[in-house]
ModelCIF file with pLDDT and N, C-alpha, C, O atoms, coordinates in Angstrom:
data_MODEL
#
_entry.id   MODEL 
#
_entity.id                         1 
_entity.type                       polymer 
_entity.pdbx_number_of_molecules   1 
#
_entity_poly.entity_id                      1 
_entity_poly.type                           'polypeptide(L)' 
_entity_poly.nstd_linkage                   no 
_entity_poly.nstd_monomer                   no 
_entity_poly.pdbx_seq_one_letter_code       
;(UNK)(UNK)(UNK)(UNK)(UNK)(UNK)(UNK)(UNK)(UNK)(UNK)(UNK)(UNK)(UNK)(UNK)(UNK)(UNK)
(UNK)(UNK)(UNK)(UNK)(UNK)(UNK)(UNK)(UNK)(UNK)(UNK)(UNK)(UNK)(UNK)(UNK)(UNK)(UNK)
(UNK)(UNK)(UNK)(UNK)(UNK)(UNK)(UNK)(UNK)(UNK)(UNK)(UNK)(UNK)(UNK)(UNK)(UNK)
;
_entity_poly.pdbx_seq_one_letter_code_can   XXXXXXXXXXXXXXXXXXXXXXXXXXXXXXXXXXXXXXXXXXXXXXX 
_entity_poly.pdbx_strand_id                 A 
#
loop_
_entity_poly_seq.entity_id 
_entity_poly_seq.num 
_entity_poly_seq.mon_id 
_entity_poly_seq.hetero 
1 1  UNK n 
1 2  UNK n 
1 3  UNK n 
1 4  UNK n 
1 5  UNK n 
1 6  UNK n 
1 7  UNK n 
1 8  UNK n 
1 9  UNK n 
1 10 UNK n 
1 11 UNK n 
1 12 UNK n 
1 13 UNK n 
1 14 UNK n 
1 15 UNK n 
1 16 UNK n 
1 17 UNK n 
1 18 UNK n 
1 19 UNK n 
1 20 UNK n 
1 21 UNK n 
1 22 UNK n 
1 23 UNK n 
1 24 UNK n 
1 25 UNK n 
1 26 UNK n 
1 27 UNK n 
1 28 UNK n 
1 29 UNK n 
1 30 UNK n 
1 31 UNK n 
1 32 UNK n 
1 33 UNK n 
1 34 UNK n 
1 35 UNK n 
1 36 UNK n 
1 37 UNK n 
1 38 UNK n 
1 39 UNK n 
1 40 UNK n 
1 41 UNK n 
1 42 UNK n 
1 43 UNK n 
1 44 UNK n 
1 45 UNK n 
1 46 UNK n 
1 47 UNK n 
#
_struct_asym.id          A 
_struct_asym.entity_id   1 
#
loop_
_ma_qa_metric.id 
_ma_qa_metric.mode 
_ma_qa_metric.name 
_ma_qa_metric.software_group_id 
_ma_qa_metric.type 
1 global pLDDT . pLDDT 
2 local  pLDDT . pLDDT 
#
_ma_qa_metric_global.metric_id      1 
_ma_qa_metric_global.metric_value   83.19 
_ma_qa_metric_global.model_id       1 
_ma_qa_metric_global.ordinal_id     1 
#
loop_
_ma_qa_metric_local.label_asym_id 
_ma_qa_metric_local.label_comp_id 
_ma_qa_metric_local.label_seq_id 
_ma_qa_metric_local.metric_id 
_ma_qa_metric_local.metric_value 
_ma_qa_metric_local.model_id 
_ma_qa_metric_local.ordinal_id 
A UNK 1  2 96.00 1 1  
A UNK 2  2 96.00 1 2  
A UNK 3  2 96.00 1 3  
A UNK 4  2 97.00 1 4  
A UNK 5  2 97.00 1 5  
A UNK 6  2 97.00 1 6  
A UNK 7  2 97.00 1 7  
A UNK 8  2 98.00 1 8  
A UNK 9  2 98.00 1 9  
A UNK 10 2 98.00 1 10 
A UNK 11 2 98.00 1 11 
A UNK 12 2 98.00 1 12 
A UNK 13 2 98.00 1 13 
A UNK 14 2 98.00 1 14 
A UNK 15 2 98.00 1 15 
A UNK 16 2 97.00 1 16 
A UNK 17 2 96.00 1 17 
A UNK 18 2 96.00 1 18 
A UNK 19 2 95.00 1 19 
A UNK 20 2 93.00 1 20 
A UNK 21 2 93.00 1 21 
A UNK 22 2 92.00 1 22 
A UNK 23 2 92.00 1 23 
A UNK 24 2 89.00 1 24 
A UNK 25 2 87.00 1 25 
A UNK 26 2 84.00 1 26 
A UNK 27 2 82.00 1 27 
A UNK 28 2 80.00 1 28 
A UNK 29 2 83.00 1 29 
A UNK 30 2 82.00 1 30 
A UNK 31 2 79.00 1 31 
A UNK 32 2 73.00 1 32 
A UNK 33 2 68.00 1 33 
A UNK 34 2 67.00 1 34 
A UNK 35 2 68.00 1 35 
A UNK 36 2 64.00 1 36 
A UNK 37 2 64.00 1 37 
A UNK 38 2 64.00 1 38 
A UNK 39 2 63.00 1 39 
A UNK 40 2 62.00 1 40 
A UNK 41 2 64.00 1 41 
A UNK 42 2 63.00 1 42 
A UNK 43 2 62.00 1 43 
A UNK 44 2 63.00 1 44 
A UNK 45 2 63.00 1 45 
A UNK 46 2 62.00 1 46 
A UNK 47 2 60.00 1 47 
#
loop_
_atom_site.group_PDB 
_atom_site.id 
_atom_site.type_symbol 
_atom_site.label_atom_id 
_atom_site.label_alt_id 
_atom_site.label_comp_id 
_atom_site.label_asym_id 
_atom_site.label_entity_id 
_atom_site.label_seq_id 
_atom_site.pdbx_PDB_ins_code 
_atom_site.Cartn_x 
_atom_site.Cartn_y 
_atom_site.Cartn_z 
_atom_site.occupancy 
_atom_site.B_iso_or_equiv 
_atom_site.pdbx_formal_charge 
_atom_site.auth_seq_id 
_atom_site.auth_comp_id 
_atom_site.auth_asym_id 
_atom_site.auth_atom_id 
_atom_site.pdbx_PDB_model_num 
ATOM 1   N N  . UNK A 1 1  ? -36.780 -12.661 -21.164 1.00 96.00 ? 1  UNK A N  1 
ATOM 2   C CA . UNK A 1 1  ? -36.583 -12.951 -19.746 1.00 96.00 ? 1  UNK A CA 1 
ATOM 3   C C  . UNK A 1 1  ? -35.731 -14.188 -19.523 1.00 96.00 ? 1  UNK A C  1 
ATOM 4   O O  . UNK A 1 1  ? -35.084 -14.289 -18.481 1.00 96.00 ? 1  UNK A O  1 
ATOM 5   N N  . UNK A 1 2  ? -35.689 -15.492 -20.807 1.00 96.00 ? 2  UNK A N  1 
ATOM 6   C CA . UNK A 1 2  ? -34.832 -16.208 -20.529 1.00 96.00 ? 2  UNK A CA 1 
ATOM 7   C C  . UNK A 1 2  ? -33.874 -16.303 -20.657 1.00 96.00 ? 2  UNK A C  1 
ATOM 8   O O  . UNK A 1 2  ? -33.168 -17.129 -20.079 1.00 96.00 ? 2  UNK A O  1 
ATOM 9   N N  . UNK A 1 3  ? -33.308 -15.028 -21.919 1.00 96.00 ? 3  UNK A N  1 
ATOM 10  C CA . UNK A 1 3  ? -32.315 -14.852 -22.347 1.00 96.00 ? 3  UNK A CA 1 
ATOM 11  C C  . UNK A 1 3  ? -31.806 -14.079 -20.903 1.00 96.00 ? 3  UNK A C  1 
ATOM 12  O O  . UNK A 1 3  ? -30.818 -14.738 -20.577 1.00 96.00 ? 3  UNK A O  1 
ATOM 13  N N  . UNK A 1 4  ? -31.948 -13.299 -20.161 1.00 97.00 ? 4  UNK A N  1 
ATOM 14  C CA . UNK A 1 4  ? -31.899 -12.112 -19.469 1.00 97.00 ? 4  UNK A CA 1 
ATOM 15  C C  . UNK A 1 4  ? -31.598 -13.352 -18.151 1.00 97.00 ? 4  UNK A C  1 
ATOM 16  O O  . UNK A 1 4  ? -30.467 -13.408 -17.667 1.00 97.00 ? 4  UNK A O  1 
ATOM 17  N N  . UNK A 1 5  ? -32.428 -14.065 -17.775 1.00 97.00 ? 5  UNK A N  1 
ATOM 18  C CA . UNK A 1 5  ? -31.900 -14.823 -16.857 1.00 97.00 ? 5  UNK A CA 1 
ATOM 19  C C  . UNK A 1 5  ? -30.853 -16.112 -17.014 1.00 97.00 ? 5  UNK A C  1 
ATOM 20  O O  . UNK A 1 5  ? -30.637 -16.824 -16.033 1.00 97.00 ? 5  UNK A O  1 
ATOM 21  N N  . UNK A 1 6  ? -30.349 -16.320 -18.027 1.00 97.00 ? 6  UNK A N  1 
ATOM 22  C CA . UNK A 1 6  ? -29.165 -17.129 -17.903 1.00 97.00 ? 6  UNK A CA 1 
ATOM 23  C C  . UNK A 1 6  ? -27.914 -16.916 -18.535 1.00 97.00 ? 6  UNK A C  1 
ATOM 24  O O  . UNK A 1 6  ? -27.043 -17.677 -18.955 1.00 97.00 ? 6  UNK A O  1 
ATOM 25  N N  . UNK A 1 7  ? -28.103 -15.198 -18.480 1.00 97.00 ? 7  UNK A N  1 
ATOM 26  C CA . UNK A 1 7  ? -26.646 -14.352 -18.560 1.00 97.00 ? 7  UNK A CA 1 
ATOM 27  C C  . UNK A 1 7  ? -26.972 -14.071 -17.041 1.00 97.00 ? 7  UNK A C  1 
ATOM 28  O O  . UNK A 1 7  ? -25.940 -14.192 -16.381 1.00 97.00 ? 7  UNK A O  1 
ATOM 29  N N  . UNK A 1 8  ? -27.791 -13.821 -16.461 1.00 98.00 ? 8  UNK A N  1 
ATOM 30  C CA . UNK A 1 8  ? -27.257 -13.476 -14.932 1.00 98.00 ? 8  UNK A CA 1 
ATOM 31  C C  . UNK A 1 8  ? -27.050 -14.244 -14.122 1.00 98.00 ? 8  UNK A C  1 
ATOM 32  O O  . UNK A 1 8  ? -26.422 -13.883 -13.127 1.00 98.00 ? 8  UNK A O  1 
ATOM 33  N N  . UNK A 1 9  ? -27.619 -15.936 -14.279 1.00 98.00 ? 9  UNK A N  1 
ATOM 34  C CA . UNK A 1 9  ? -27.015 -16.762 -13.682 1.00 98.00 ? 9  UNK A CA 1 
ATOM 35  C C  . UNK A 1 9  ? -25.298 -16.727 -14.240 1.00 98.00 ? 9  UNK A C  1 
ATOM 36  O O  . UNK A 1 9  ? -24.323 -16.354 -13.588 1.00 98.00 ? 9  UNK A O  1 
ATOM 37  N N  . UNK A 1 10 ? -25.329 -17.143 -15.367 1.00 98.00 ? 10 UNK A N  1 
ATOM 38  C CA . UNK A 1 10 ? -23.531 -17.058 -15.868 1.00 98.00 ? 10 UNK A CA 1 
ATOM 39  C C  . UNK A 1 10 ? -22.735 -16.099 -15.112 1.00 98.00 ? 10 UNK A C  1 
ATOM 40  O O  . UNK A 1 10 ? -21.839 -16.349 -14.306 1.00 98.00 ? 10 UNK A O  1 
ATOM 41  N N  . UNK A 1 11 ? -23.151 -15.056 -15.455 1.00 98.00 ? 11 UNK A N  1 
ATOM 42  C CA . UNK A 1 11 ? -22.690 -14.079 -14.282 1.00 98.00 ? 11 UNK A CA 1 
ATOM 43  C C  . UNK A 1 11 ? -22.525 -14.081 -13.184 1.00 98.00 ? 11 UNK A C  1 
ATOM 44  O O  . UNK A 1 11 ? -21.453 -13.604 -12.814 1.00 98.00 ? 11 UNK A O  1 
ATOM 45  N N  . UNK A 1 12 ? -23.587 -14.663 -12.004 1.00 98.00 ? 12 UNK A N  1 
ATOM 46  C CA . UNK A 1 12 ? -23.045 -14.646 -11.312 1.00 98.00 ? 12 UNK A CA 1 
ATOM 47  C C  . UNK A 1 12 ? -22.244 -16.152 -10.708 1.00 98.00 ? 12 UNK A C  1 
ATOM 48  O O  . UNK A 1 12 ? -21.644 -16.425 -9.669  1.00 98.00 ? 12 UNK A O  1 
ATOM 49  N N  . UNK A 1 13 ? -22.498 -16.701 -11.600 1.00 98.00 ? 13 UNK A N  1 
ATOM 50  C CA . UNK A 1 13 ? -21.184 -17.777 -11.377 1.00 98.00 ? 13 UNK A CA 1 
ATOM 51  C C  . UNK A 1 13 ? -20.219 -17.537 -11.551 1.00 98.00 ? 13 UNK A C  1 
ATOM 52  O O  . UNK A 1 13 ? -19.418 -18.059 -10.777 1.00 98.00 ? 13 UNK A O  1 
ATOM 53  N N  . UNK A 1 14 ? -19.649 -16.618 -12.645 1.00 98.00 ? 14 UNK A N  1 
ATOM 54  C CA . UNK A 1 14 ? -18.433 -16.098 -12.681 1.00 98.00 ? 14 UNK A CA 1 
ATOM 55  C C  . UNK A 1 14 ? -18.005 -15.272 -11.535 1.00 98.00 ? 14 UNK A C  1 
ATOM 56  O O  . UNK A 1 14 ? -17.055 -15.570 -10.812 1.00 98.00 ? 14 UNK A O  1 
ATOM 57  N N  . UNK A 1 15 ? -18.720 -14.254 -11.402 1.00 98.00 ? 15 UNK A N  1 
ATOM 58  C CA . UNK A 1 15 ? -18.198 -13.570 -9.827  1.00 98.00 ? 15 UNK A CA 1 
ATOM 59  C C  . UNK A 1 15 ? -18.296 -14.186 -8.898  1.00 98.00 ? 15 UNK A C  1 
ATOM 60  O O  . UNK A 1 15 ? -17.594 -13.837 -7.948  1.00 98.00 ? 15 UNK A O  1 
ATOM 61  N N  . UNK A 1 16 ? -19.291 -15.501 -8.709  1.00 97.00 ? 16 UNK A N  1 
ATOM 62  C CA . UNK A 1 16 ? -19.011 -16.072 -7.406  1.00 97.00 ? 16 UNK A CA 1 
ATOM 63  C C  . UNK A 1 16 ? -17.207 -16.455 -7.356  1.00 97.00 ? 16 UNK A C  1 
ATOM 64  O O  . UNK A 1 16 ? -16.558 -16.306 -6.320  1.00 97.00 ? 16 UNK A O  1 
ATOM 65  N N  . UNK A 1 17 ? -16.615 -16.940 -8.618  1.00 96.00 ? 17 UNK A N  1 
ATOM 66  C CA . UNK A 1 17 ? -15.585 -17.565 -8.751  1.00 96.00 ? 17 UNK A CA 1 
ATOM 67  C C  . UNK A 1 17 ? -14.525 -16.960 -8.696  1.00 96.00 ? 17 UNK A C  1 
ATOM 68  O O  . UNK A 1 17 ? -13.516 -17.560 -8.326  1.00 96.00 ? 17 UNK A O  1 
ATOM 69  N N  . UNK A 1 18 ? -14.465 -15.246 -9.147  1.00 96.00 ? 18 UNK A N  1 
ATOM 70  C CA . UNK A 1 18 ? -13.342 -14.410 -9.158  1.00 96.00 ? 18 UNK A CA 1 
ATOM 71  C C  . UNK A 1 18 ? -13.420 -14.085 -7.805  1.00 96.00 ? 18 UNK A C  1 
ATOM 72  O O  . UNK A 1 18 ? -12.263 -14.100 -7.382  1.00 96.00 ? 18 UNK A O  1 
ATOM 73  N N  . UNK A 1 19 ? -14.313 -13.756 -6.780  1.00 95.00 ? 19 UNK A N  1 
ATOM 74  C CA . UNK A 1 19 ? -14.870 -13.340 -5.695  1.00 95.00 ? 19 UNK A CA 1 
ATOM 75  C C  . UNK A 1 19 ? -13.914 -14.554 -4.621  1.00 95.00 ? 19 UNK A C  1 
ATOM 76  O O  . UNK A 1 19 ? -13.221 -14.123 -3.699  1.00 95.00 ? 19 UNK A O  1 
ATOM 77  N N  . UNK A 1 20 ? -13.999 -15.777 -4.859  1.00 93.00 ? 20 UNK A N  1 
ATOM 78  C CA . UNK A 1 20 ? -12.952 -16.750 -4.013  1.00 93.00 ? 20 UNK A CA 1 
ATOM 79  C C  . UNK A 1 20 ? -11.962 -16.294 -4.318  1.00 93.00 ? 20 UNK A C  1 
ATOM 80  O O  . UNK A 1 20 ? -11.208 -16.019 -3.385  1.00 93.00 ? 20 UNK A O  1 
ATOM 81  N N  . UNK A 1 21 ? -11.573 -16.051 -5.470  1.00 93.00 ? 21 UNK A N  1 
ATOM 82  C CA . UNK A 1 21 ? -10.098 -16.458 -5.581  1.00 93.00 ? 21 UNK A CA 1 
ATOM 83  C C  . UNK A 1 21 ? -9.235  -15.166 -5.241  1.00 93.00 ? 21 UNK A C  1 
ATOM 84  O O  . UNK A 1 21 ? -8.049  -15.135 -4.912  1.00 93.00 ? 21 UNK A O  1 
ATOM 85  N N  . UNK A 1 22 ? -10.371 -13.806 -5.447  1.00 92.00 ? 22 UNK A N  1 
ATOM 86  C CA . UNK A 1 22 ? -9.831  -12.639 -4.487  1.00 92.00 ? 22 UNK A CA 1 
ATOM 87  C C  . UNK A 1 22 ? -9.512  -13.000 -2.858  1.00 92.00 ? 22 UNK A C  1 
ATOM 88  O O  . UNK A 1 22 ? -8.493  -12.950 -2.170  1.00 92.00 ? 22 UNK A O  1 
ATOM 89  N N  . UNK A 1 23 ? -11.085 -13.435 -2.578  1.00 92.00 ? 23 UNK A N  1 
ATOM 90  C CA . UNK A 1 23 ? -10.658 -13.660 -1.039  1.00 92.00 ? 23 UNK A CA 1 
ATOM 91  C C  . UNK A 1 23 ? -9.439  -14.624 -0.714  1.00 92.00 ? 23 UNK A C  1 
ATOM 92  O O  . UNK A 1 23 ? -8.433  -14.492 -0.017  1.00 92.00 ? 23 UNK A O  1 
ATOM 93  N N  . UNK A 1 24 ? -9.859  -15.478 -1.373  1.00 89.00 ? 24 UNK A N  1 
ATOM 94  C CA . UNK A 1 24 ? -9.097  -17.052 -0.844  1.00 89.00 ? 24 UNK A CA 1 
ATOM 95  C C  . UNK A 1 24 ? -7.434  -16.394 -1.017  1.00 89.00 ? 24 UNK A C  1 
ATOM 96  O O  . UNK A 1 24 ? -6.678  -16.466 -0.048  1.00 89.00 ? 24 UNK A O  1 
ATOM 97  N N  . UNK A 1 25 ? -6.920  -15.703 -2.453  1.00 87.00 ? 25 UNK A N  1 
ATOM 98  C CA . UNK A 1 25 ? -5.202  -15.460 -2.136  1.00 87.00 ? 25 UNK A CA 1 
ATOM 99  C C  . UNK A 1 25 ? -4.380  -15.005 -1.443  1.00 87.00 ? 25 UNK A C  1 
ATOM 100 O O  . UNK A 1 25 ? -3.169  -14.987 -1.663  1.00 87.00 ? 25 UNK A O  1 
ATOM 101 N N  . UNK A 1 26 ? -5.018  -14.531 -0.410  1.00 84.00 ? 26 UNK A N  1 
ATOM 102 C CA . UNK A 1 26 ? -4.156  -14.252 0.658   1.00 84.00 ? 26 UNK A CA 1 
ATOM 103 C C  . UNK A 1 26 ? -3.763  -15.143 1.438   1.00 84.00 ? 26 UNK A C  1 
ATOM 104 O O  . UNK A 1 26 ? -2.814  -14.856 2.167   1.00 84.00 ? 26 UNK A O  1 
ATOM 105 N N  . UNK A 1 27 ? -4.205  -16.139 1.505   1.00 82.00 ? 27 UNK A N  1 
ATOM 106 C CA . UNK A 1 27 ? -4.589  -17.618 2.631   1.00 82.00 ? 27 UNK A CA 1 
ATOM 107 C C  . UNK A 1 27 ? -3.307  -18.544 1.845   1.00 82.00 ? 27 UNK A C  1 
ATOM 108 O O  . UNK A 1 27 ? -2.508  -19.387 2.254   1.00 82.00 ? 27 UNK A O  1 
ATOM 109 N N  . UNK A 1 28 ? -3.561  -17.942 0.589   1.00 80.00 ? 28 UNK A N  1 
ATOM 110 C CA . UNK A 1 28 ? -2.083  -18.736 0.113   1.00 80.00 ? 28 UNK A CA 1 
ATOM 111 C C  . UNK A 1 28 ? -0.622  -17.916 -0.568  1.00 80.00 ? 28 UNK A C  1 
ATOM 112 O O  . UNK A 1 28 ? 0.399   -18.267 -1.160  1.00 80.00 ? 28 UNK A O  1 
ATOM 113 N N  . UNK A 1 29 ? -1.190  -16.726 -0.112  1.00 83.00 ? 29 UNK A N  1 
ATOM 114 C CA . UNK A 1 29 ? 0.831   -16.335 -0.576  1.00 83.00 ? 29 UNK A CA 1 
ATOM 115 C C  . UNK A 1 29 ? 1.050   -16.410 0.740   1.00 83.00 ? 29 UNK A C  1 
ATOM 116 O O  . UNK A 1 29 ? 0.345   -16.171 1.721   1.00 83.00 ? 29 UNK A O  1 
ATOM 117 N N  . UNK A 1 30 ? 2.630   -16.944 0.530   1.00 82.00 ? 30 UNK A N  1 
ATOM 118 C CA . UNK A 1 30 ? 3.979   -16.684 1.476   1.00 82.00 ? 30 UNK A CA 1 
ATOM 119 C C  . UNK A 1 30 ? 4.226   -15.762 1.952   1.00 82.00 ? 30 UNK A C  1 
ATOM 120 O O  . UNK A 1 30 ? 4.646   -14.954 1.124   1.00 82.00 ? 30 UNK A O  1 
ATOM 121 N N  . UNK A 1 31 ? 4.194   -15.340 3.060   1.00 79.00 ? 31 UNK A N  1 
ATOM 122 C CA . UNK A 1 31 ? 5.095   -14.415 3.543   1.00 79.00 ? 31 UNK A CA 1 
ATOM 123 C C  . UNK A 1 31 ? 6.330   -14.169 3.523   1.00 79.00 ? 31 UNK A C  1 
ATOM 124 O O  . UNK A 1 31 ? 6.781   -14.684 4.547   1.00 79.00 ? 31 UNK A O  1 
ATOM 125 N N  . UNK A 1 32 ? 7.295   -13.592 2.854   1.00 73.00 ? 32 UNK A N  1 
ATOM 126 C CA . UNK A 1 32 ? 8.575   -13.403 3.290   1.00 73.00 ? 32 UNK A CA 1 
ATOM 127 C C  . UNK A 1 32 ? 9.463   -12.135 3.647   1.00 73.00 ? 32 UNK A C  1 
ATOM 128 O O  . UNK A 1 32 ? 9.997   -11.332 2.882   1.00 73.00 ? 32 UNK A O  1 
ATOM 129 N N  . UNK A 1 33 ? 9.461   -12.189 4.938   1.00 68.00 ? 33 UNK A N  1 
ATOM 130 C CA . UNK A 1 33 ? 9.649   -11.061 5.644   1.00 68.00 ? 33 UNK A CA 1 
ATOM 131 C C  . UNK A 1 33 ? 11.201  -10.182 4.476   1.00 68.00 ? 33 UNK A C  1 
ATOM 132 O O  . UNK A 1 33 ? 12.066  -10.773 3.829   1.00 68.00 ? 33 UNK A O  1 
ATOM 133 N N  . UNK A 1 34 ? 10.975  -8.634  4.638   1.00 67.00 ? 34 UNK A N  1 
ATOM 134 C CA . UNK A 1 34 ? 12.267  -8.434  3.980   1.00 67.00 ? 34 UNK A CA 1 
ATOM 135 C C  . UNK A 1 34 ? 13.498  -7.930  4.753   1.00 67.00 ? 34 UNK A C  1 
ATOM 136 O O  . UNK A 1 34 ? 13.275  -7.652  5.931   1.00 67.00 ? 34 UNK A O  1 
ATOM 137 N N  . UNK A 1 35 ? 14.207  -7.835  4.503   1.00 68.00 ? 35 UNK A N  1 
ATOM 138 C CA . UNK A 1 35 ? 15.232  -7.682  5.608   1.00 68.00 ? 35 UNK A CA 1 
ATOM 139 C C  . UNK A 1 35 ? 15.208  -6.963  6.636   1.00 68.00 ? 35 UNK A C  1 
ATOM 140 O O  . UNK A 1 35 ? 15.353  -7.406  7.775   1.00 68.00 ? 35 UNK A O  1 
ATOM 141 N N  . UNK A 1 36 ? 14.971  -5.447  6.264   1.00 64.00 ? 36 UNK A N  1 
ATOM 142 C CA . UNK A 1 36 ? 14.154  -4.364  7.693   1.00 64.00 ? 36 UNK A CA 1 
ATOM 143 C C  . UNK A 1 36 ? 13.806  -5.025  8.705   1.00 64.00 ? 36 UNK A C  1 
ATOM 144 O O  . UNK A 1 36 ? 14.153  -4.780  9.860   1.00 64.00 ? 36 UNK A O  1 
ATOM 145 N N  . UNK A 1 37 ? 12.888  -6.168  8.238   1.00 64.00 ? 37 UNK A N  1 
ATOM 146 C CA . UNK A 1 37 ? 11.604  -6.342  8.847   1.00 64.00 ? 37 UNK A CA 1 
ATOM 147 C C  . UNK A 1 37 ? 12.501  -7.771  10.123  1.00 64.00 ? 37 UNK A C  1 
ATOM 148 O O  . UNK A 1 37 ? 12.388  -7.976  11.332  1.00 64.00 ? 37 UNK A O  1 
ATOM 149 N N  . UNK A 1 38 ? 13.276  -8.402  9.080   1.00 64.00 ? 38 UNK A N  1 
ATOM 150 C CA . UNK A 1 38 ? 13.860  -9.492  9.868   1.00 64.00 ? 38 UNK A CA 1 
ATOM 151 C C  . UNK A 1 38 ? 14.769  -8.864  10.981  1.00 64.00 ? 38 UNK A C  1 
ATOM 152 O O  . UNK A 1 38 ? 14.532  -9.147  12.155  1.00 64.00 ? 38 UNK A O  1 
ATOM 153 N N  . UNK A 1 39 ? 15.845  -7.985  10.642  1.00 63.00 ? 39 UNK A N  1 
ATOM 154 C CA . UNK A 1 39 ? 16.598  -6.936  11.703  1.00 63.00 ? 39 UNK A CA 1 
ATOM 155 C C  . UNK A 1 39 ? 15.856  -6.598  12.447  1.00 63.00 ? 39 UNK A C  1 
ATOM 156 O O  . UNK A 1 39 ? 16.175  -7.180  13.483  1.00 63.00 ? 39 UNK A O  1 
ATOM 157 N N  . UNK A 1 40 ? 14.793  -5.845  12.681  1.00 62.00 ? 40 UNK A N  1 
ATOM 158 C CA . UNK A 1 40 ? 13.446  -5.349  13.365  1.00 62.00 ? 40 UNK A CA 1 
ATOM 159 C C  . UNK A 1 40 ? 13.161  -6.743  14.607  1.00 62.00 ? 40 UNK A C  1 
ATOM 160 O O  . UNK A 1 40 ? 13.130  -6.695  15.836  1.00 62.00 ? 40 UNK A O  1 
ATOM 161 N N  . UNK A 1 41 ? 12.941  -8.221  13.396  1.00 64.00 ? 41 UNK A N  1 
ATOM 162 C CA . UNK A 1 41 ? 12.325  -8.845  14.362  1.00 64.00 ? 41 UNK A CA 1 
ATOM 163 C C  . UNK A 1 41 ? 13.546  -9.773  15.590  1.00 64.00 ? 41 UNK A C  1 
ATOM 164 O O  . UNK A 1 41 ? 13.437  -10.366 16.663  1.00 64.00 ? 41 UNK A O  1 
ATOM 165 N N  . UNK A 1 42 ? 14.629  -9.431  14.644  1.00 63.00 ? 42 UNK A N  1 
ATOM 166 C CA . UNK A 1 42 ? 15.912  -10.294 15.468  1.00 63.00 ? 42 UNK A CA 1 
ATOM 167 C C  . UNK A 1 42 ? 15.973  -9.084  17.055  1.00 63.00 ? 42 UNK A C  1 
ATOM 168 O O  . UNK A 1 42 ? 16.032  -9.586  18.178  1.00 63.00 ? 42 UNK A O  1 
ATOM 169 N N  . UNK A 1 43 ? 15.955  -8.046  16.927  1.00 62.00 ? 43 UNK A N  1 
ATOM 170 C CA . UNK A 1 43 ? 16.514  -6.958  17.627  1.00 62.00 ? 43 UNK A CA 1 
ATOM 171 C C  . UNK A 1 43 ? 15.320  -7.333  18.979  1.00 62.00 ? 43 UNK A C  1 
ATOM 172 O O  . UNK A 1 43 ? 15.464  -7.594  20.173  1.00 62.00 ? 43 UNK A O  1 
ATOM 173 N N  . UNK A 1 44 ? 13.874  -7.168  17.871  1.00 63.00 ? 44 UNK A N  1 
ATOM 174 C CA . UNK A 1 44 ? 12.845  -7.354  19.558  1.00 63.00 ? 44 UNK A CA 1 
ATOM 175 C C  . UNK A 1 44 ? 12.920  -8.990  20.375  1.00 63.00 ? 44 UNK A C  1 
ATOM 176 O O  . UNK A 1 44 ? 12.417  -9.187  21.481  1.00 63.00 ? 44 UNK A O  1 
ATOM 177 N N  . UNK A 1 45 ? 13.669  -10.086 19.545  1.00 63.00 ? 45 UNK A N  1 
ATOM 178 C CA . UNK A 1 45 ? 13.582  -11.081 20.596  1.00 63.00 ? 45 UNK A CA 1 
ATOM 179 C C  . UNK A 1 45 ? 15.011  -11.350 21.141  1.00 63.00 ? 45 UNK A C  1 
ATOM 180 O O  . UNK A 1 45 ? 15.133  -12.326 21.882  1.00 63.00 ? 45 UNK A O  1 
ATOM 181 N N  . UNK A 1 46 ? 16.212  -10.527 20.834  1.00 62.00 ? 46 UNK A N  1 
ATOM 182 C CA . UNK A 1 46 ? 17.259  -10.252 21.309  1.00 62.00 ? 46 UNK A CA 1 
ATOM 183 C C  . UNK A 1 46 ? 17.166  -9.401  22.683  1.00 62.00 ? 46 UNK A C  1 
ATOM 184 O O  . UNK A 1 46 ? 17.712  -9.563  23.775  1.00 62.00 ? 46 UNK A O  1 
ATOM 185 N N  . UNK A 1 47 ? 16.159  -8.323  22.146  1.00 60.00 ? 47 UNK A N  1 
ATOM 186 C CA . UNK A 1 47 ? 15.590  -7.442  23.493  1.00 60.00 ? 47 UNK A CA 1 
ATOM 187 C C  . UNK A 1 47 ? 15.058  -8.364  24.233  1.00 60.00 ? 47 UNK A C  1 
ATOM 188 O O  . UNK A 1 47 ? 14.539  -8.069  25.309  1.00 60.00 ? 47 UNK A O  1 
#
């Protein structure tokens, strides 16, 4: 049982940790629009 409980703590420290860094990477890539998208957006504030 002690062995059994401090692989599941480890565990879930590890997924707590992959679990941020899933959520959290979106919060940090860049956006960079691709060209379509920039033509697209020049055209609607030209409109």
């Amino acid at each position: 049982g002690q062995t059994a409980g401090r692989w599941l703590l480890g565990l879930t420290i590890v997924a707590a940790l992959v679990g941020s860094v899933v959520i959290g990477s979106p919060a940090l890539t860049v956006d960079h629009p691709s060209p379509a998208q920039q033509s697209h957006q020049s055209q609607q504030s030209q409109a």
